[in-house]
PDB file of N, CA and C in Angstrom:
ATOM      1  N   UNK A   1     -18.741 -37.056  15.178  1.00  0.00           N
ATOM      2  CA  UNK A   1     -17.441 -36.430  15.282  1.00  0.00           C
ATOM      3  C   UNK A   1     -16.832 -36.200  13.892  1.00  0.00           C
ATOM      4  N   UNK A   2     -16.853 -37.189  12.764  1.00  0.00           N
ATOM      5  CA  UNK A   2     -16.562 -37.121  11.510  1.00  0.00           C
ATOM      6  C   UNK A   2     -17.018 -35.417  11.160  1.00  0.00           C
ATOM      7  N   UNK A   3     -18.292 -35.974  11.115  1.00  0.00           N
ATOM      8  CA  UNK A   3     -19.142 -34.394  10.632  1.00  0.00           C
ATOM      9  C   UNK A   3     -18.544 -32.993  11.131  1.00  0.00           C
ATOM     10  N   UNK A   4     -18.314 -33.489  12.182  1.00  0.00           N
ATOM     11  CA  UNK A   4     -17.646 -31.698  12.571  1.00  0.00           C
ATOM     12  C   UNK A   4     -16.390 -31.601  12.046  1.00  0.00           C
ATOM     13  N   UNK A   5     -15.453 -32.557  11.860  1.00  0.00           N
ATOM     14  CA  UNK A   5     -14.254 -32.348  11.512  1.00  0.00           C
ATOM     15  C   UNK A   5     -14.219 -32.007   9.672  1.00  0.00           C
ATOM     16  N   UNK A   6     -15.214 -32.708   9.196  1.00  0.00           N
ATOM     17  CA  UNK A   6     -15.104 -32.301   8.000  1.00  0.00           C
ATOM     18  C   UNK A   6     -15.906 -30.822   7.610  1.00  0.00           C
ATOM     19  N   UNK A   7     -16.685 -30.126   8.364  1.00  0.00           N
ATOM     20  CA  UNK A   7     -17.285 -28.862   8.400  1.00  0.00           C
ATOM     21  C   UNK A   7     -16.182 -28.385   8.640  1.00  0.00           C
ATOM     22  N   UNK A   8     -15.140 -28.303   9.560  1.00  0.00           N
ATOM     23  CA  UNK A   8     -13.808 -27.714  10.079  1.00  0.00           C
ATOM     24  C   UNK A   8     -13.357 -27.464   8.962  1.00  0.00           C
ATOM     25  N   UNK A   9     -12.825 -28.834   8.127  1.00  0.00           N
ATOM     26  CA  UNK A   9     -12.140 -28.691   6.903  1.00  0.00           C
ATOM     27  C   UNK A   9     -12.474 -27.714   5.869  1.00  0.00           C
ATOM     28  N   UNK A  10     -13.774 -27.755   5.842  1.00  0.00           N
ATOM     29  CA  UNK A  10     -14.377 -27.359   4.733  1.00  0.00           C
ATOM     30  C   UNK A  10     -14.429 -25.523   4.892  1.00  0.00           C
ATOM     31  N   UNK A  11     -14.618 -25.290   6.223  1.00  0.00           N
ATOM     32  CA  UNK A  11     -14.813 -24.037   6.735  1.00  0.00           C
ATOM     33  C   UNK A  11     -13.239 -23.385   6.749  1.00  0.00           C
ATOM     34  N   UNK A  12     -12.252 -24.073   6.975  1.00  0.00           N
ATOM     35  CA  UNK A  12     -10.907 -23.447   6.343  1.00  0.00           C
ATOM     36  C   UNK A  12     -10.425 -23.844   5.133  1.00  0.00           C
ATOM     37  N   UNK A  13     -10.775 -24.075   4.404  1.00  0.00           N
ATOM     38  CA  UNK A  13     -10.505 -24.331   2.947  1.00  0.00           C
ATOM     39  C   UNK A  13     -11.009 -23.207   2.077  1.00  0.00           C
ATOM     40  N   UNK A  14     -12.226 -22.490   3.045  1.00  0.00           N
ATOM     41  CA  UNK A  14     -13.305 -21.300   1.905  1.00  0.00           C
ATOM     42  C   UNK A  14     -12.370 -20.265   2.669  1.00  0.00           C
ATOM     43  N   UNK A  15     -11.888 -20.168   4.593  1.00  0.00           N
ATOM     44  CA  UNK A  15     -11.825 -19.287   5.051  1.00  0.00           C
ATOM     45  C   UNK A  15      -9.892 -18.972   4.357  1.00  0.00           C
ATOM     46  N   UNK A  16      -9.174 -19.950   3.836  1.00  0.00           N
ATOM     47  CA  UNK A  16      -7.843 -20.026   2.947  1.00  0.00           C
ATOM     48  C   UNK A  16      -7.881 -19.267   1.815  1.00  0.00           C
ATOM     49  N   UNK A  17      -9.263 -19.479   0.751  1.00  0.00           N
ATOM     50  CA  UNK A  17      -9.012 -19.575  -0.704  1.00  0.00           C
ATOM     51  C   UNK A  17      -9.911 -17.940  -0.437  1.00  0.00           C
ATOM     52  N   UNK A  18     -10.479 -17.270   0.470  1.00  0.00           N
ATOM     53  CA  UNK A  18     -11.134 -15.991   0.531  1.00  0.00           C
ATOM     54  C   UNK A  18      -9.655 -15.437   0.634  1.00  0.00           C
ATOM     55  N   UNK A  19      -9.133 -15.700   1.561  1.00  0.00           N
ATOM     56  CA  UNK A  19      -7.582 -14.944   2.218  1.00  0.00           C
ATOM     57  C   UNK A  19      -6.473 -14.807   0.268  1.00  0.00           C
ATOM     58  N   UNK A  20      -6.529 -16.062   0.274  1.00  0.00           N
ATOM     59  CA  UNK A  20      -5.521 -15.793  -0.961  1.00  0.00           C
ATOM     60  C   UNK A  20      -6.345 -15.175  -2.271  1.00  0.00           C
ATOM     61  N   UNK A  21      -7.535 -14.829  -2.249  1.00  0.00           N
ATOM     62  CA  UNK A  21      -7.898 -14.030  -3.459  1.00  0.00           C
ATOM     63  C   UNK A  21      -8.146 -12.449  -2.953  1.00  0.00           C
ATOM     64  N   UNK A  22      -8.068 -12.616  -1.511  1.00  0.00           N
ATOM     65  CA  UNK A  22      -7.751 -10.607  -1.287  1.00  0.00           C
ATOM     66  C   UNK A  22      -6.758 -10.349  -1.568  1.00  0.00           C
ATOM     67  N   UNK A  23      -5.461 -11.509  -1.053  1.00  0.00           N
ATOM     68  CA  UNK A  23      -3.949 -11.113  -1.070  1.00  0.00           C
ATOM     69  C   UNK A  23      -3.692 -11.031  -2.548  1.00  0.00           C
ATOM     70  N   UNK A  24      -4.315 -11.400  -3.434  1.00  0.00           N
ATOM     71  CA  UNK A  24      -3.713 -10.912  -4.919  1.00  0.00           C
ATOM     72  C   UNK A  24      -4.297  -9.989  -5.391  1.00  0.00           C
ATOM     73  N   UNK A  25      -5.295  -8.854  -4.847  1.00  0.00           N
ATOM     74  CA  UNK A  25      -5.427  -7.670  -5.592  1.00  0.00           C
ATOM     75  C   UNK A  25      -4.500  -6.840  -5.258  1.00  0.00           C
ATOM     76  N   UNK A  26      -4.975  -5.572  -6.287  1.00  0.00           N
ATOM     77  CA  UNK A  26      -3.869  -4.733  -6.471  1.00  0.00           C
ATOM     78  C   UNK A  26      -2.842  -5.519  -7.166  1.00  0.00           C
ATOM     79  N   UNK A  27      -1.758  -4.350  -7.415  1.00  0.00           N
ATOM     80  CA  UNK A  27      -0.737  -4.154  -8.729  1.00  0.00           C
ATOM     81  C   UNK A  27       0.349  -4.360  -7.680  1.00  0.00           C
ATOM     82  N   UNK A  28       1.897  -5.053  -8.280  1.00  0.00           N
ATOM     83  CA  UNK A  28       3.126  -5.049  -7.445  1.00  0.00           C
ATOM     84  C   UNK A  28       3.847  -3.749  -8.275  1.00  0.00           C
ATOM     85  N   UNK A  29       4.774  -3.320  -7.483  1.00  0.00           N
ATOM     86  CA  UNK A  29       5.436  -2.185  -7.502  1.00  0.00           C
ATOM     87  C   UNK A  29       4.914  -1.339  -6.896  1.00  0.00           C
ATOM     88  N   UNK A  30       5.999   0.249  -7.231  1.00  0.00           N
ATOM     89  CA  UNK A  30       5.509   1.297  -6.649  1.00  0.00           C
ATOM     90  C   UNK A  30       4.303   2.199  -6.930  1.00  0.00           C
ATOM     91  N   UNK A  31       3.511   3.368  -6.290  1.00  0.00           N
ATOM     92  CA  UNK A  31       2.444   3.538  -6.526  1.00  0.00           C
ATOM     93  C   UNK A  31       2.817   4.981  -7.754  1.00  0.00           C
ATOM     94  N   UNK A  32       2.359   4.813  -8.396  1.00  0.00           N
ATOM     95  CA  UNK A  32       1.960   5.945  -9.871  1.00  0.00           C
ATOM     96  C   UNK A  32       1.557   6.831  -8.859  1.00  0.00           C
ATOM     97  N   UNK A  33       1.600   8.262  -9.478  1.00  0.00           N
ATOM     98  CA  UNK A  33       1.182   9.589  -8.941  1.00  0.00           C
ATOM     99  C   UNK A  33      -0.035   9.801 -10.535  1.00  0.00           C
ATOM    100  N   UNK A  34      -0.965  10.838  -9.643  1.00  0.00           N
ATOM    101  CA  UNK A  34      -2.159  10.993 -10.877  1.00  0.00           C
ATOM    102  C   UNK A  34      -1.442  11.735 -11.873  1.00  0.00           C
ATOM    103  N   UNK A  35      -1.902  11.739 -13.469  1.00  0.00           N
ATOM    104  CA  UNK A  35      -1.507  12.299 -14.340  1.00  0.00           C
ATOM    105  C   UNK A  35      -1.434  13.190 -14.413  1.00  0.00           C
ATOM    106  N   UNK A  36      -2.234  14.491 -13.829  1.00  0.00           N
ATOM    107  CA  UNK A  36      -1.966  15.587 -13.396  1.00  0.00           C
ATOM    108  C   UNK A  36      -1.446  16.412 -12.037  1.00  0.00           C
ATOM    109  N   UNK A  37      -0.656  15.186 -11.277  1.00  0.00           N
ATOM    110  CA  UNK A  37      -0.167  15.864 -10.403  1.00  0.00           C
ATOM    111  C   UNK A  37       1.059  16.623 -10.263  1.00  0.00           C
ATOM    112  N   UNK A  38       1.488  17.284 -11.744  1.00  0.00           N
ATOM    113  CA  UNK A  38       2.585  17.910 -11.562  1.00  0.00           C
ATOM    114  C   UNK A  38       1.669  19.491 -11.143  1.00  0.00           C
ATOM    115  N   UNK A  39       0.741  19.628 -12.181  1.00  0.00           N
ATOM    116  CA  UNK A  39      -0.009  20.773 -12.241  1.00  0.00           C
ATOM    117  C   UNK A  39      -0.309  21.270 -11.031  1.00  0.00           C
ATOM    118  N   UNK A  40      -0.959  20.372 -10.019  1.00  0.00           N
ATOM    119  CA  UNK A  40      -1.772  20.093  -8.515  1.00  0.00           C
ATOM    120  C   UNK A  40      -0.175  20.802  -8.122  1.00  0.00           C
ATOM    121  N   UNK A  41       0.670  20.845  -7.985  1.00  0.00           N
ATOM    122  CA  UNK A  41       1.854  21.111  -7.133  1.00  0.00           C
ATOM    123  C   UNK A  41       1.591  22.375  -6.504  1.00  0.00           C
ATOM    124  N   UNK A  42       1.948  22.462  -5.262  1.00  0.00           N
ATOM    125  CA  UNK A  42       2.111  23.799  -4.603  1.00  0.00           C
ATOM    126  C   UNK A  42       3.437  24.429  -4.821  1.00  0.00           C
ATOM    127  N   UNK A  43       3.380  26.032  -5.619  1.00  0.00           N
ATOM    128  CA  UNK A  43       4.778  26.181  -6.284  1.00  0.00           C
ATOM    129  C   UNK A  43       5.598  26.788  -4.683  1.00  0.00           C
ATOM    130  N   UNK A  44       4.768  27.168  -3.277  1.00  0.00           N
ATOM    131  CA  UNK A  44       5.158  27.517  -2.165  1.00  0.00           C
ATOM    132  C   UNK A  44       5.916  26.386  -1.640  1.00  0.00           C
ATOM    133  N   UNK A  45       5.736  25.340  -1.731  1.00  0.00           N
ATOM    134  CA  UNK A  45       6.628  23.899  -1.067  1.00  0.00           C
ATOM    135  C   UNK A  45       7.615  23.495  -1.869  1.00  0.00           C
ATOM    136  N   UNK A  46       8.929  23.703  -0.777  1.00  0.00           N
ATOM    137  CA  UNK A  46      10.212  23.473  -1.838  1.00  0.00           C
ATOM    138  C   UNK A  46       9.954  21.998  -2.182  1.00  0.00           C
ATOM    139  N   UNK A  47      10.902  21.387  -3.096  1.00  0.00           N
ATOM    140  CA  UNK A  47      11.225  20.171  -3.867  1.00  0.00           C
ATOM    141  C   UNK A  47      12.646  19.902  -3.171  1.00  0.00           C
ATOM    142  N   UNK A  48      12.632  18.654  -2.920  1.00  0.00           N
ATOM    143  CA  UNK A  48      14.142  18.196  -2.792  1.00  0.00           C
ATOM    144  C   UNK A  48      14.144  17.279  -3.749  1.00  0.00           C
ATOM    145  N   UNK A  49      15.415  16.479  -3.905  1.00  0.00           N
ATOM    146  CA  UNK A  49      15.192  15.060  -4.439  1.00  0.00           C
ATOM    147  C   UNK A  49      16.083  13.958  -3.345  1.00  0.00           C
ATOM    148  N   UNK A  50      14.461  13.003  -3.883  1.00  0.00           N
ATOM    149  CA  UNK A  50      15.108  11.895  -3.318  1.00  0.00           C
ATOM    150  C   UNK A  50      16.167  10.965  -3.029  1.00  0.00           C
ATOM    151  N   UNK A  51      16.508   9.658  -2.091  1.00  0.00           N
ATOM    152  CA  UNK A  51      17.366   8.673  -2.648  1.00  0.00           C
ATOM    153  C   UNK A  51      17.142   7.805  -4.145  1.00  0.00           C
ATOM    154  N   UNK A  52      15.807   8.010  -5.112  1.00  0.00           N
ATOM    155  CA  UNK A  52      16.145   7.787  -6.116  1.00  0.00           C
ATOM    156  C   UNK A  52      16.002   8.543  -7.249  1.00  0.00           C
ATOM    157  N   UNK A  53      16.444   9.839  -6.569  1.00  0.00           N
ATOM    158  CA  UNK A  53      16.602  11.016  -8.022  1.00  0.00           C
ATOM    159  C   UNK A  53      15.602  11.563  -8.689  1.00  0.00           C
ATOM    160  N   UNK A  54      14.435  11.797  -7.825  1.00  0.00           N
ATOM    161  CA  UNK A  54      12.720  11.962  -8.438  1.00  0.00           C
ATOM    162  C   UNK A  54      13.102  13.385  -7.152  1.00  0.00           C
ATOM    163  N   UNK A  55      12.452  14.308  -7.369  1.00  0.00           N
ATOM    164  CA  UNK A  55      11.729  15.626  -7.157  1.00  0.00           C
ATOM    165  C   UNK A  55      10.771  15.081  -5.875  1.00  0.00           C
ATOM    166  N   UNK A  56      10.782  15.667  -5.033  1.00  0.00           N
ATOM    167  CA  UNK A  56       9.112  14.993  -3.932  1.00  0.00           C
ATOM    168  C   UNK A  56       9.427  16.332  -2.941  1.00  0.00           C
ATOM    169  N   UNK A  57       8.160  16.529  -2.547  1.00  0.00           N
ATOM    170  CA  UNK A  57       7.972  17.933  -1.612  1.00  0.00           C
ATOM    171  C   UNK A  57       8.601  17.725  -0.612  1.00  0.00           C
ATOM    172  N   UNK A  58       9.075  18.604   0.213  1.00  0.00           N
ATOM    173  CA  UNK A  58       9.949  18.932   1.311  1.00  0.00           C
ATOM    174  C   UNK A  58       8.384  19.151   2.201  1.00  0.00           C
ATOM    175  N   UNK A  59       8.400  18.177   3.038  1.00  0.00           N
ATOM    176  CA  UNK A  59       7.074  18.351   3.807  1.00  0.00           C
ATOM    177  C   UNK A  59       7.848  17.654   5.403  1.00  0.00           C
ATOM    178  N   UNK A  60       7.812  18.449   6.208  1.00  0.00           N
ATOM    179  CA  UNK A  60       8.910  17.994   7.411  1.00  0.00           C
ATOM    180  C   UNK A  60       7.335  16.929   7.968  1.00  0.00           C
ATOM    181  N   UNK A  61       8.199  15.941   8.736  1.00  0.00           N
ATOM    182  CA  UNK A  61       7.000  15.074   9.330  1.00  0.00           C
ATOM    183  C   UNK A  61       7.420  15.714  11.076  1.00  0.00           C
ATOM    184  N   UNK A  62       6.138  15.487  11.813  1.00  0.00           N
ATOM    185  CA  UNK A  62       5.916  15.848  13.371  1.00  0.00           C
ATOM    186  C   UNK A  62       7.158  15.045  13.905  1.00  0.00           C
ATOM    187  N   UNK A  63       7.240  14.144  13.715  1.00  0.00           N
ATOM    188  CA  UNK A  63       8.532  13.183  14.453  1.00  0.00           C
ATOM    189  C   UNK A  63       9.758  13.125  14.112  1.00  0.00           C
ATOM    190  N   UNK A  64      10.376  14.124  13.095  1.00  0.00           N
ATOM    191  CA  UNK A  64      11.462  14.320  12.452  1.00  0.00           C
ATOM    192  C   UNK A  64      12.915  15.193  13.553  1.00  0.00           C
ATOM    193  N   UNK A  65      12.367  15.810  14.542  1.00  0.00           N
ATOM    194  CA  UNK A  65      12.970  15.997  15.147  1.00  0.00           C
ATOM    195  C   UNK A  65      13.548  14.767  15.985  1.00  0.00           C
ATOM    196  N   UNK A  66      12.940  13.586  16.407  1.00  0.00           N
ATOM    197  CA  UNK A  66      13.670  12.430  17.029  1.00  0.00           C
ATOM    198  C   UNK A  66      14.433  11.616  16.790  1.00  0.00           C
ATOM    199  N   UNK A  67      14.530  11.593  15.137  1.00  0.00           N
ATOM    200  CA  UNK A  67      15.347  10.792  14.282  1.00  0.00           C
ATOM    201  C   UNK A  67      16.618  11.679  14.205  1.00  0.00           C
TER     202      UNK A  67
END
């Protein structure tokens, strides 16, 4: 009975320390746009600006009528 309980242990201790080294990749904050994506722009899709004062395409979403 020992034996299994310490396989238990041991088997969430690797299945813990796997979990907390996925959860720290990647970068915190917001996501960067590519360096050339002003160029990439479609000059046919208006621009609004956002709630924080940045330019972003006017692209209506399918569910925008329910809101």
């Amino acid at each position: 009975m020992n034996r299994h309980r310490r396989r238990a242990a041991v088997t969430a201790v690797i299945a813990l320390a796997a979990a907390l080294s996925l959860a720290g990749c990647g970068r915190r904050g917001s996501l960067e746009p590519p360096a050339d994506a002003a160029s990439r722009r479609d000059p046919a899709v208006p621009m609004v600006k956002n709630e924080k004062g940045r330019e972003v395409p006017d692209r209506p979403f399918f569910l925008d009528p329910l809101l």
